[in-house]
C-alpha atoms as a PDB file:
ATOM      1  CA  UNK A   1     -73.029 -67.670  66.354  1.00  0.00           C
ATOM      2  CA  UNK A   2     -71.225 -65.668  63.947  1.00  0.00           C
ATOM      3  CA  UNK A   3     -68.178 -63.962  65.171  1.00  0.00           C
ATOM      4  CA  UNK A   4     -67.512 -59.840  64.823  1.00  0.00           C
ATOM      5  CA  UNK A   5     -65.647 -57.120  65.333  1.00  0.00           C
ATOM      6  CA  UNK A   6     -67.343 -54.304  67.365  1.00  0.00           C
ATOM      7  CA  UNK A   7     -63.836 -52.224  67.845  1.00  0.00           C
ATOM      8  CA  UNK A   8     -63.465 -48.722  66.415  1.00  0.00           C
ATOM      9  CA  UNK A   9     -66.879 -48.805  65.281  1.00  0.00           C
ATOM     10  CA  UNK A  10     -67.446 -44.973  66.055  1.00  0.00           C
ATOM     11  CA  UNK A  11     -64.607 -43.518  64.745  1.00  0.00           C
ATOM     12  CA  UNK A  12     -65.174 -41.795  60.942  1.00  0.00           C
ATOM     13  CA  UNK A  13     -63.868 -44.100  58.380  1.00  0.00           C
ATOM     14  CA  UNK A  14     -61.030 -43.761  56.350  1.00  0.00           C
ATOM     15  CA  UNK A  15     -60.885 -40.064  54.297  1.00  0.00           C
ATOM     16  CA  UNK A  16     -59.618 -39.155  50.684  1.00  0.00           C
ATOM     17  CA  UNK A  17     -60.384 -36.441  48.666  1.00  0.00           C
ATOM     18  CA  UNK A  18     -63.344 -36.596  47.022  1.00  0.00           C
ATOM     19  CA  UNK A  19     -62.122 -36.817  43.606  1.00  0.00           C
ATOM     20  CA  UNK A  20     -60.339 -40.012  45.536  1.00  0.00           C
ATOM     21  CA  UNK A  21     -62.969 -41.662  46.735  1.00  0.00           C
ATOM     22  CA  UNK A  22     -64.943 -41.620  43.952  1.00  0.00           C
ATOM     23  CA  UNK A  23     -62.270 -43.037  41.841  1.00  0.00           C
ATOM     24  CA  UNK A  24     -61.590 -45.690  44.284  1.00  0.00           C
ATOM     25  CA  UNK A  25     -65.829 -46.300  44.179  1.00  0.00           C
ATOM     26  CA  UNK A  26     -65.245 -47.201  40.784  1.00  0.00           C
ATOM     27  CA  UNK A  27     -62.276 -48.678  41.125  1.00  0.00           C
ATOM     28  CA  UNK A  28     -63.293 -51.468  43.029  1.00  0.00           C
ATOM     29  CA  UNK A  29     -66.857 -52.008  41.255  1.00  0.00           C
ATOM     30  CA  UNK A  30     -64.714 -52.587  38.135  1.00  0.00           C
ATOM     31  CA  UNK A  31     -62.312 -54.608  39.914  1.00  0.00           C
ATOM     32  CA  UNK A  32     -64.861 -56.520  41.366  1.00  0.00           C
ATOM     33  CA  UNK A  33     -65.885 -57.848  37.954  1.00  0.00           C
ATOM     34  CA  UNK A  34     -62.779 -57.663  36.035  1.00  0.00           C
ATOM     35  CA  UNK A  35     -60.031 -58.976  39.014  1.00  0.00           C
ATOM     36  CA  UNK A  36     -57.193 -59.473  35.891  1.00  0.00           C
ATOM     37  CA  UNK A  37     -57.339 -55.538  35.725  1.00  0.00           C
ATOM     38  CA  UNK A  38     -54.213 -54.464  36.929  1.00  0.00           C
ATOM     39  CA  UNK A  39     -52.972 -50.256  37.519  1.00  0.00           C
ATOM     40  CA  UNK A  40     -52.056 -49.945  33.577  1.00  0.00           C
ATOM     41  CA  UNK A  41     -55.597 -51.385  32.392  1.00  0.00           C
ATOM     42  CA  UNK A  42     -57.622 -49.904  35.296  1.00  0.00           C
ATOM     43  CA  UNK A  43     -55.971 -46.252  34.034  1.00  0.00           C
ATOM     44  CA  UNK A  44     -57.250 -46.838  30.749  1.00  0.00           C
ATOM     45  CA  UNK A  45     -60.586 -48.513  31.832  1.00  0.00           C
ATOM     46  CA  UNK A  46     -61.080 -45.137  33.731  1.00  0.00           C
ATOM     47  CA  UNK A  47     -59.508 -42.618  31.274  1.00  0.00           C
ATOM     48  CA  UNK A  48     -62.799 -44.007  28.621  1.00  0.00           C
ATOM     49  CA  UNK A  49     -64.989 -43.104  31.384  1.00  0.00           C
ATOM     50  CA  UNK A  50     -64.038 -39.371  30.901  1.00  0.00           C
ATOM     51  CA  UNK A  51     -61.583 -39.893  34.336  1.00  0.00           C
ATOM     52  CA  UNK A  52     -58.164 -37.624  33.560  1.00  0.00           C
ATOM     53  CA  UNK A  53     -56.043 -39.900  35.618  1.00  0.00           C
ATOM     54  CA  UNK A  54     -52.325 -40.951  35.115  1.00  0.00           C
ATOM     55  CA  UNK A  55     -51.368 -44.807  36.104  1.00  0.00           C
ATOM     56  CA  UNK A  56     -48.989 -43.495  39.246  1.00  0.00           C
ATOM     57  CA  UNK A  57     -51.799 -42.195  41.098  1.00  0.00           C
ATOM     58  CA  UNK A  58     -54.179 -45.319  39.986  1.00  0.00           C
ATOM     59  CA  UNK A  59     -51.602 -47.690  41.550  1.00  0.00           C
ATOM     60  CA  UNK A  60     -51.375 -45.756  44.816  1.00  0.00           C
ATOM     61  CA  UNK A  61     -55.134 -45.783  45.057  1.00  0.00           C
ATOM     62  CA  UNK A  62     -55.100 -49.263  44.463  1.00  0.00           C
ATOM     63  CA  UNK A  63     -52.400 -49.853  46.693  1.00  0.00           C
ATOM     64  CA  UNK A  64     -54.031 -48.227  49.454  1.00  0.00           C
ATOM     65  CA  UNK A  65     -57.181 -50.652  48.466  1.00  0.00           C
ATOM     66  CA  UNK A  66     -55.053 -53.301  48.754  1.00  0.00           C
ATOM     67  CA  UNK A  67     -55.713 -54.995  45.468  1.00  0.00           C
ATOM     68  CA  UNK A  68     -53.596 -56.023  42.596  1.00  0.00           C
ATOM     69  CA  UNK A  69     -54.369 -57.722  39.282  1.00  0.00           C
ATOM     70  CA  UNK A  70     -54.889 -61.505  39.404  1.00  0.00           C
ATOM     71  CA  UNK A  71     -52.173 -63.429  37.195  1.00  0.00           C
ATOM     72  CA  UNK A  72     -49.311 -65.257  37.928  1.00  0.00           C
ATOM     73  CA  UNK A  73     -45.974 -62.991  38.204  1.00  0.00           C
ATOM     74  CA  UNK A  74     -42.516 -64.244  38.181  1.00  0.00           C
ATOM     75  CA  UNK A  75     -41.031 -64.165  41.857  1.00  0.00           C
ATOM     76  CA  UNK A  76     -39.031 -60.849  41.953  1.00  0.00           C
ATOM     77  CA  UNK A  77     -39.184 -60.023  45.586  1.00  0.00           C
ATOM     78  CA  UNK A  78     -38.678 -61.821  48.645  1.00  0.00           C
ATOM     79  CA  UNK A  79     -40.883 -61.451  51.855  1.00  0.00           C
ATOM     80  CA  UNK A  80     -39.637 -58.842  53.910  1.00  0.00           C
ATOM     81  CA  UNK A  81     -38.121 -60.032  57.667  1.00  0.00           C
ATOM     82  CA  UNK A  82     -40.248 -62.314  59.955  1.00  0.00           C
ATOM     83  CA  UNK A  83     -42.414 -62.594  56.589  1.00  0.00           C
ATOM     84  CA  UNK A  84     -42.414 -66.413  56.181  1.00  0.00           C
ATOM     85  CA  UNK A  85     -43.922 -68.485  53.250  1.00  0.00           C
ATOM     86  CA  UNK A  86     -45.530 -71.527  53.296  1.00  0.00           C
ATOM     87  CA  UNK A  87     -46.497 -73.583  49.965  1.00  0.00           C
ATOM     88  CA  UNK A  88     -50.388 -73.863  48.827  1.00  0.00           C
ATOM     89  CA  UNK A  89     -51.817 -77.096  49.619  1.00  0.00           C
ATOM     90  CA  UNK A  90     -54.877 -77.037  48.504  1.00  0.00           C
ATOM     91  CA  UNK A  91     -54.035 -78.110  44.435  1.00  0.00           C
ATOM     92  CA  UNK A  92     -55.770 -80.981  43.845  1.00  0.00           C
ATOM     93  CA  UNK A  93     -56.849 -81.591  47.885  1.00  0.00           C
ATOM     94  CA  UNK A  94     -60.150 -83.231  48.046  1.00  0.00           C
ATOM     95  CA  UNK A  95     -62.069 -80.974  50.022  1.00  0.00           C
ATOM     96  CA  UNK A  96     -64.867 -83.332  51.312  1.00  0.00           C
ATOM     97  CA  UNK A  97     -65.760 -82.021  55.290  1.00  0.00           C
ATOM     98  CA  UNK A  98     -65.930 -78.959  57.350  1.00  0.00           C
ATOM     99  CA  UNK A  99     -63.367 -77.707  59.427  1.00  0.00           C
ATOM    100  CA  UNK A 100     -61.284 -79.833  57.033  1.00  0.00           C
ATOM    101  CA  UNK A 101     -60.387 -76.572  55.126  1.00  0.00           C
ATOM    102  CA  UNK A 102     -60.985 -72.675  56.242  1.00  0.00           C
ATOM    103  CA  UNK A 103     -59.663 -69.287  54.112  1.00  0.00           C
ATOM    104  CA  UNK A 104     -59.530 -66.209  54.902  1.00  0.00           C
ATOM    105  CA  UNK A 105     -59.201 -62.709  53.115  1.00  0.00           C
ATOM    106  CA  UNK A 106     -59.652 -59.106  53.391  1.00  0.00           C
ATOM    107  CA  UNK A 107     -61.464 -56.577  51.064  1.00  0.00           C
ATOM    108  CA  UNK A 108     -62.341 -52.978  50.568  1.00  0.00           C
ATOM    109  CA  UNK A 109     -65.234 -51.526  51.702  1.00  0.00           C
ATOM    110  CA  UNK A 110     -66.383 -48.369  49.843  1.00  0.00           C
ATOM    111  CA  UNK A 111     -68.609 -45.600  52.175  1.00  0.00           C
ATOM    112  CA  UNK A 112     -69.945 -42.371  50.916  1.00  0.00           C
ATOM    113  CA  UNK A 113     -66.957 -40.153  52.334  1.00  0.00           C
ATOM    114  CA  UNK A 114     -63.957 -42.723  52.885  1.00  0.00           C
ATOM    115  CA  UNK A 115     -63.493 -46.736  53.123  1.00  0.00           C
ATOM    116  CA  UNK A 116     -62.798 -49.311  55.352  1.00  0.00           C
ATOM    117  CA  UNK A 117     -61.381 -53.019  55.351  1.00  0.00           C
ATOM    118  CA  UNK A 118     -63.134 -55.892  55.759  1.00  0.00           C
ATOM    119  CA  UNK A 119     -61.536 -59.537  56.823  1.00  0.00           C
ATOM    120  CA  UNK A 120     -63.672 -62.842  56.974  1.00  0.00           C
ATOM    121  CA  UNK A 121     -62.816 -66.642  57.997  1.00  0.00           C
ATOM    122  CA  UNK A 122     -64.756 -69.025  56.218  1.00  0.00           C
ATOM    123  CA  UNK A 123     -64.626 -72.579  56.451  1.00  0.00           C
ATOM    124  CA  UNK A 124     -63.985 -74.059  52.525  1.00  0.00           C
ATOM    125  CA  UNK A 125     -66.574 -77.010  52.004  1.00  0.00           C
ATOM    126  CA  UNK A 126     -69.720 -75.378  53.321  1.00  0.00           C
ATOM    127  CA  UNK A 127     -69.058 -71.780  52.601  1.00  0.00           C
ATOM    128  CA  UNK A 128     -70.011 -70.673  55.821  1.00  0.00           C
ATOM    129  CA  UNK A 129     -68.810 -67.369  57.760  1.00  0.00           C
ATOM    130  CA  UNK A 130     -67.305 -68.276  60.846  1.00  0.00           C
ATOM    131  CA  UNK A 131     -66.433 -64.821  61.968  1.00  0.00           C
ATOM    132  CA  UNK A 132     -65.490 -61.549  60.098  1.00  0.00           C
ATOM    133  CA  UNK A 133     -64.024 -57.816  61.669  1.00  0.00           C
ATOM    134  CA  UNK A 134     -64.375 -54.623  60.233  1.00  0.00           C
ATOM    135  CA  UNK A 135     -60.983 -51.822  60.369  1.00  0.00           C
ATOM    136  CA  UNK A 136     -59.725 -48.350  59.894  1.00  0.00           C
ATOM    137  CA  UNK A 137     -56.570 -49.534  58.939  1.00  0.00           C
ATOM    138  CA  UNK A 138     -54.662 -53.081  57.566  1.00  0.00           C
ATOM    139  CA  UNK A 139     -52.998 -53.416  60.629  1.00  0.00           C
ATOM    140  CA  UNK A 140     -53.113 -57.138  61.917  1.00  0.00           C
ATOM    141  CA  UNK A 141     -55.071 -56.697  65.019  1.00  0.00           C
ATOM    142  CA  UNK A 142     -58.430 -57.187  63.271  1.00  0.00           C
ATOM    143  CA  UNK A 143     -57.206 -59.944  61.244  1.00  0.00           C
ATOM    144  CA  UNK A 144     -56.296 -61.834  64.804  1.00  0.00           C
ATOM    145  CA  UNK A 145     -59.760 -60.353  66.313  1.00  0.00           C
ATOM    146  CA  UNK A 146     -61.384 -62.401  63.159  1.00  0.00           C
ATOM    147  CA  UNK A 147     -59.076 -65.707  64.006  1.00  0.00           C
ATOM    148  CA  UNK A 148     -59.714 -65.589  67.359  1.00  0.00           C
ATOM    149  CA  UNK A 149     -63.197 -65.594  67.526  1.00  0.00           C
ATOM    150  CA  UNK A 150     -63.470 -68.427  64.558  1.00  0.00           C
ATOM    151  CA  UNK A 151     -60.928 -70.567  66.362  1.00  0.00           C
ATOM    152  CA  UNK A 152     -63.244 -70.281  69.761  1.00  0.00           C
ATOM    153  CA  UNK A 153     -65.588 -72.493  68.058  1.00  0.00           C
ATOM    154  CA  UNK A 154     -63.746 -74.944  66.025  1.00  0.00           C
ATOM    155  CA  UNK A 155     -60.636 -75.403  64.300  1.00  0.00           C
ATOM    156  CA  UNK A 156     -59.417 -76.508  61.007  1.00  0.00           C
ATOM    157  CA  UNK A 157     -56.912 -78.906  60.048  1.00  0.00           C
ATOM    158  CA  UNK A 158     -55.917 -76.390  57.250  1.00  0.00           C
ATOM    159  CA  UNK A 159     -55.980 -72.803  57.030  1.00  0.00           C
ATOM    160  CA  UNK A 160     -55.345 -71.256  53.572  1.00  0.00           C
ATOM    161  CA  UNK A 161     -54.406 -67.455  53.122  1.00  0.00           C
ATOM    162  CA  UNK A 162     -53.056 -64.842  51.023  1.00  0.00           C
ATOM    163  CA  UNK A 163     -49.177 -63.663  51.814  1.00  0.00           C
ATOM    164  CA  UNK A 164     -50.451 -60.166  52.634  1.00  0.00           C
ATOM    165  CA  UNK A 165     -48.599 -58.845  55.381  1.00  0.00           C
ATOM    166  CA  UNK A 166     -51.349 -59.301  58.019  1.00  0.00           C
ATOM    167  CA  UNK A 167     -50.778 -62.749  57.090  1.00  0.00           C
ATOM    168  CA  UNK A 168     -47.824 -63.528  57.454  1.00  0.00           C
ATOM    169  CA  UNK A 169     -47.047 -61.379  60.288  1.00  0.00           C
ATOM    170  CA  UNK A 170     -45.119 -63.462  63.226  1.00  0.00           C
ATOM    171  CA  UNK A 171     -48.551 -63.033  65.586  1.00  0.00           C
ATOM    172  CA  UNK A 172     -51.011 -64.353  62.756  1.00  0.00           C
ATOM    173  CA  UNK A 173     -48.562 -67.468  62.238  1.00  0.00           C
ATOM    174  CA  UNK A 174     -48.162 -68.014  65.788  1.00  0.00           C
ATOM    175  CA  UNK A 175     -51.731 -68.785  66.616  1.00  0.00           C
ATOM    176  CA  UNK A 176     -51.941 -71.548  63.854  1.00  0.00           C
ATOM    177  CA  UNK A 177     -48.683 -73.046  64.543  1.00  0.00           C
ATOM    178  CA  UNK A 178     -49.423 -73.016  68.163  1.00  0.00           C
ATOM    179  CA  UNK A 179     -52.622 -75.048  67.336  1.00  0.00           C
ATOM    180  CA  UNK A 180     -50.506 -77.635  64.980  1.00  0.00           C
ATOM    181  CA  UNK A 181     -52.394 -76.373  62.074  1.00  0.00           C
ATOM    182  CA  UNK A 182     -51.079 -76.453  58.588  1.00  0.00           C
ATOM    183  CA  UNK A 183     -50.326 -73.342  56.912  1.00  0.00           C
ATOM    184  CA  UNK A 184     -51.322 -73.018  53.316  1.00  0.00           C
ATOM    185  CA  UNK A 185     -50.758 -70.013  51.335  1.00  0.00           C
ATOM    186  CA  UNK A 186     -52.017 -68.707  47.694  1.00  0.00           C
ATOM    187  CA  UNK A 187     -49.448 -68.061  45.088  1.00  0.00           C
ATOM    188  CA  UNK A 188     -48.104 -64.060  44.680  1.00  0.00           C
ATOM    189  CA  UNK A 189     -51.313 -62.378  42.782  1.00  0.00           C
ATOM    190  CA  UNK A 190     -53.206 -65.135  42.052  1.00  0.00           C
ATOM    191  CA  UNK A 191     -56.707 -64.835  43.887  1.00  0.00           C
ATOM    192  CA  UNK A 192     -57.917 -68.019  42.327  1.00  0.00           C
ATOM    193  CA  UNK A 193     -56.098 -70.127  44.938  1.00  0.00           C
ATOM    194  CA  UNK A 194     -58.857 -68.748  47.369  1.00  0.00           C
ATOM    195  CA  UNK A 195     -61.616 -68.809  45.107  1.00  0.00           C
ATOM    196  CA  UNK A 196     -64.375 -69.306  47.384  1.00  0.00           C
ATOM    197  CA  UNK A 197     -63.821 -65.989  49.775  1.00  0.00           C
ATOM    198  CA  UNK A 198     -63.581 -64.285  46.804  1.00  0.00           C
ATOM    199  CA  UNK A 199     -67.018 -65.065  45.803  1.00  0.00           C
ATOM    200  CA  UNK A 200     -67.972 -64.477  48.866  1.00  0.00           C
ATOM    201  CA  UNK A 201     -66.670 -60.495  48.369  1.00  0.00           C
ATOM    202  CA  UNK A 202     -68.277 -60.503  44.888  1.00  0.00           C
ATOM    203  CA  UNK A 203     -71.752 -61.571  46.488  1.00  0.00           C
ATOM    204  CA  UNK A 204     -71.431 -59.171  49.451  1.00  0.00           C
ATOM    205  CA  UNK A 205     -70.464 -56.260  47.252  1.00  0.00           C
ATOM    206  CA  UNK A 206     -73.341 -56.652  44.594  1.00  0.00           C
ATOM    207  CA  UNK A 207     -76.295 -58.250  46.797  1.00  0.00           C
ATOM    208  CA  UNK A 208     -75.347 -55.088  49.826  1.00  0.00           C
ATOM    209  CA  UNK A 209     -72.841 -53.032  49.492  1.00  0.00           C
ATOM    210  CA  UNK A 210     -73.134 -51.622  46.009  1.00  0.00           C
ATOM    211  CA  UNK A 211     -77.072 -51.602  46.929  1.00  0.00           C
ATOM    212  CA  UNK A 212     -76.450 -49.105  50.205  1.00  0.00           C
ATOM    213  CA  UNK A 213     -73.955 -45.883  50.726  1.00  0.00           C
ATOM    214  CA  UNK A 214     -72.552 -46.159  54.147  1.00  0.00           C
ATOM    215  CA  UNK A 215     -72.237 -42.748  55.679  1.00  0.00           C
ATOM    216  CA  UNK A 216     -70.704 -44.176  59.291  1.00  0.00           C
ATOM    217  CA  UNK A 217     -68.920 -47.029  59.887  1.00  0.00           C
ATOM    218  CA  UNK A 218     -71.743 -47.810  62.652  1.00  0.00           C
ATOM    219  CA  UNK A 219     -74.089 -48.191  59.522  1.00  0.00           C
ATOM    220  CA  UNK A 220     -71.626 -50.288  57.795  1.00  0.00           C
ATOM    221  CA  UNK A 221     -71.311 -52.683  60.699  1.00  0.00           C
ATOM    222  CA  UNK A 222     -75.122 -53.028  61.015  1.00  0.00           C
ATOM    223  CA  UNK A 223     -75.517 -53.760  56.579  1.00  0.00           C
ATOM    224  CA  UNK A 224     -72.585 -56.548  56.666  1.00  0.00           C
ATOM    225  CA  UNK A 225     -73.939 -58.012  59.911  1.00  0.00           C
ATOM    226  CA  UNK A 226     -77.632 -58.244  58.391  1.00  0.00           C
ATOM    227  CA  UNK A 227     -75.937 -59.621  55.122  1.00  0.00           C
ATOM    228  CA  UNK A 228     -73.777 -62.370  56.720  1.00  0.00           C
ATOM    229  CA  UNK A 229     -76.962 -63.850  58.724  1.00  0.00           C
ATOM    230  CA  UNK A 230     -79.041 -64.056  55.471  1.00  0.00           C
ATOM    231  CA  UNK A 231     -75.719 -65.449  53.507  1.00  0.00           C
ATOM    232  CA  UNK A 232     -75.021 -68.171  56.588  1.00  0.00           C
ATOM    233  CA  UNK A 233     -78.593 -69.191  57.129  1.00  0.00           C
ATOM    234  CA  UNK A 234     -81.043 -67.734  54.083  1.00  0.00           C
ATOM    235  CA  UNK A 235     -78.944 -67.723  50.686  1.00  0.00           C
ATOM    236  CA  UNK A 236     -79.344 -70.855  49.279  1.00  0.00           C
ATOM    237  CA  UNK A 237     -76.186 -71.946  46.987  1.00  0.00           C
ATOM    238  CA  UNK A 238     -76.359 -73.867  44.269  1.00  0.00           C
ATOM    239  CA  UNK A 239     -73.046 -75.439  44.468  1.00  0.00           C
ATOM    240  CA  UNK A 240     -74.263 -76.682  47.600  1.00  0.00           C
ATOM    241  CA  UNK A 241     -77.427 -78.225  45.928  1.00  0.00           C
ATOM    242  CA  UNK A 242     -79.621 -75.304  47.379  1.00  0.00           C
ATOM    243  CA  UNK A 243     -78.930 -75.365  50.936  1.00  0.00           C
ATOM    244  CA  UNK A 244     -77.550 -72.555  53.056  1.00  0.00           C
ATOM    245  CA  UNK A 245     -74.053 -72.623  54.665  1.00  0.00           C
ATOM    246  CA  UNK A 246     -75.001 -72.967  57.967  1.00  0.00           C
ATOM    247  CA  UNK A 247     -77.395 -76.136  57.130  1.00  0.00           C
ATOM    248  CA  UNK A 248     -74.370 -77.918  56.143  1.00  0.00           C
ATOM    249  CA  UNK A 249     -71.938 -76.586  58.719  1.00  0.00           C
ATOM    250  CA  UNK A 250     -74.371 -77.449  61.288  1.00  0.00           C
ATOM    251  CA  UNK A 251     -74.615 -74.076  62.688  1.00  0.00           C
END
């Protein structure tokens, strides 16, 4: 049974402007198919769309979207306190079992007056979604809400993430390394070392998402719900040689 968040469902969802939230709209429908587009490019990108925008306020939206253009940077910064690192295992693993193997990622999801974030744990070789939470904010608790309730019905010998700060956060580490499992991390800005969740984002987005205009987060809850049943059990995947997710997870 798929794992999900039911906290804070009733609360209104995150609020710009709406001169913001259209901008972010577009933002991440752009960003969606053009992930390489970083604050300078997305400012121009939205300046030939008649947008009169300057690149300081296109980073901040994009900052609170938490996205950032996908290409490897040169390692100015070091994580913050607490922040630890681990290397990316995954480069040239052969990825041949479930629970051998699960990612995890969060994403921006646009509503008709505001946003909220979405995180998701999915196990690597079948694609399927083991659990997922929606939140208000991109504080860590629904990041462990979405861990938790994947790791109550299996566990994986890897677990590959980001080095956002939800995940790297002393609580998030603590459950895996409690566990004994390994702790594999994508390189700064390059979503490509997670390139199956981010699919996953580009198939929610376009085949429900984009489709639908949230007004509540209730109604949000209800769409991606809906959508992650017919991904795990319906969609049939071609790199899986037309089976669903769940047929090979054994869900």
């Amino acid at each position: 049974m798929l794992g999900v968040s039911r906290a804070s469902l009733y609360y209104e969802p995150v609020e710009e402007n709406q001169e913001n939230v259209r901008l972010m709209q577009l933002i991440d429908r752009q960003y969606t198919r053009a992930p390489f587009y970083g604050s300078r490019r997305m400012t121009a990108w939205l300046r030939s769309h008649g947008y009169r925008v300057n690149r300081k306020r296109v980073a901040r939206l994009m900052r609170i979207m938490g996205i950032e253009a996908v290409y490897a940077k040169p390692k100015l910064s070091q994580p913050g306190e607490g922040h630890k690192i681990y290397p990316y295992l995954l480069k040239g693993l052969k990825i041949e079992r479930c629970n051998q193997v699960w990612c995890t990622d969060i994403t921006y999801i646009p509503m008709a007056q505001g946003f909220v974030y979405l995180v998701a744990v999915m196990d690597w070789f079948s694609r399927y979604v083991l659990s997922w939470a929606l939140s208000l904010t991109m504080e860590v608790e629904f990041c462990l809400e979405a861990l938790g309730s994947a790791l109550r019905q299996s566990r994986p010998e890897i677990f590959n993430s980001d080095q956002g700060s939800q995940f790297t956060s002393e609580r998030f580490l603590g459950e895996l390394e409690r566990r004994q499992i390994a702790i594999s991390m994508d390189g700064r800005g390059r979503c490509l070392d997670n390139i199956f969740i981010e699919r996953l984002w580009r198939s929610l987005k376009y085949e429900e998402v984009y489709l639908k205009e949230y007004q509540l987060v209730p109604e949000a809850h209800r769409g991606i719900e809906k959508y992650f049943q017919f991904y795990n059990y319906e969609r049939l995947h071609q790199s899986l040689n037309y089976q669903t997710p769940a047929a090979i997870y054994g869900a």
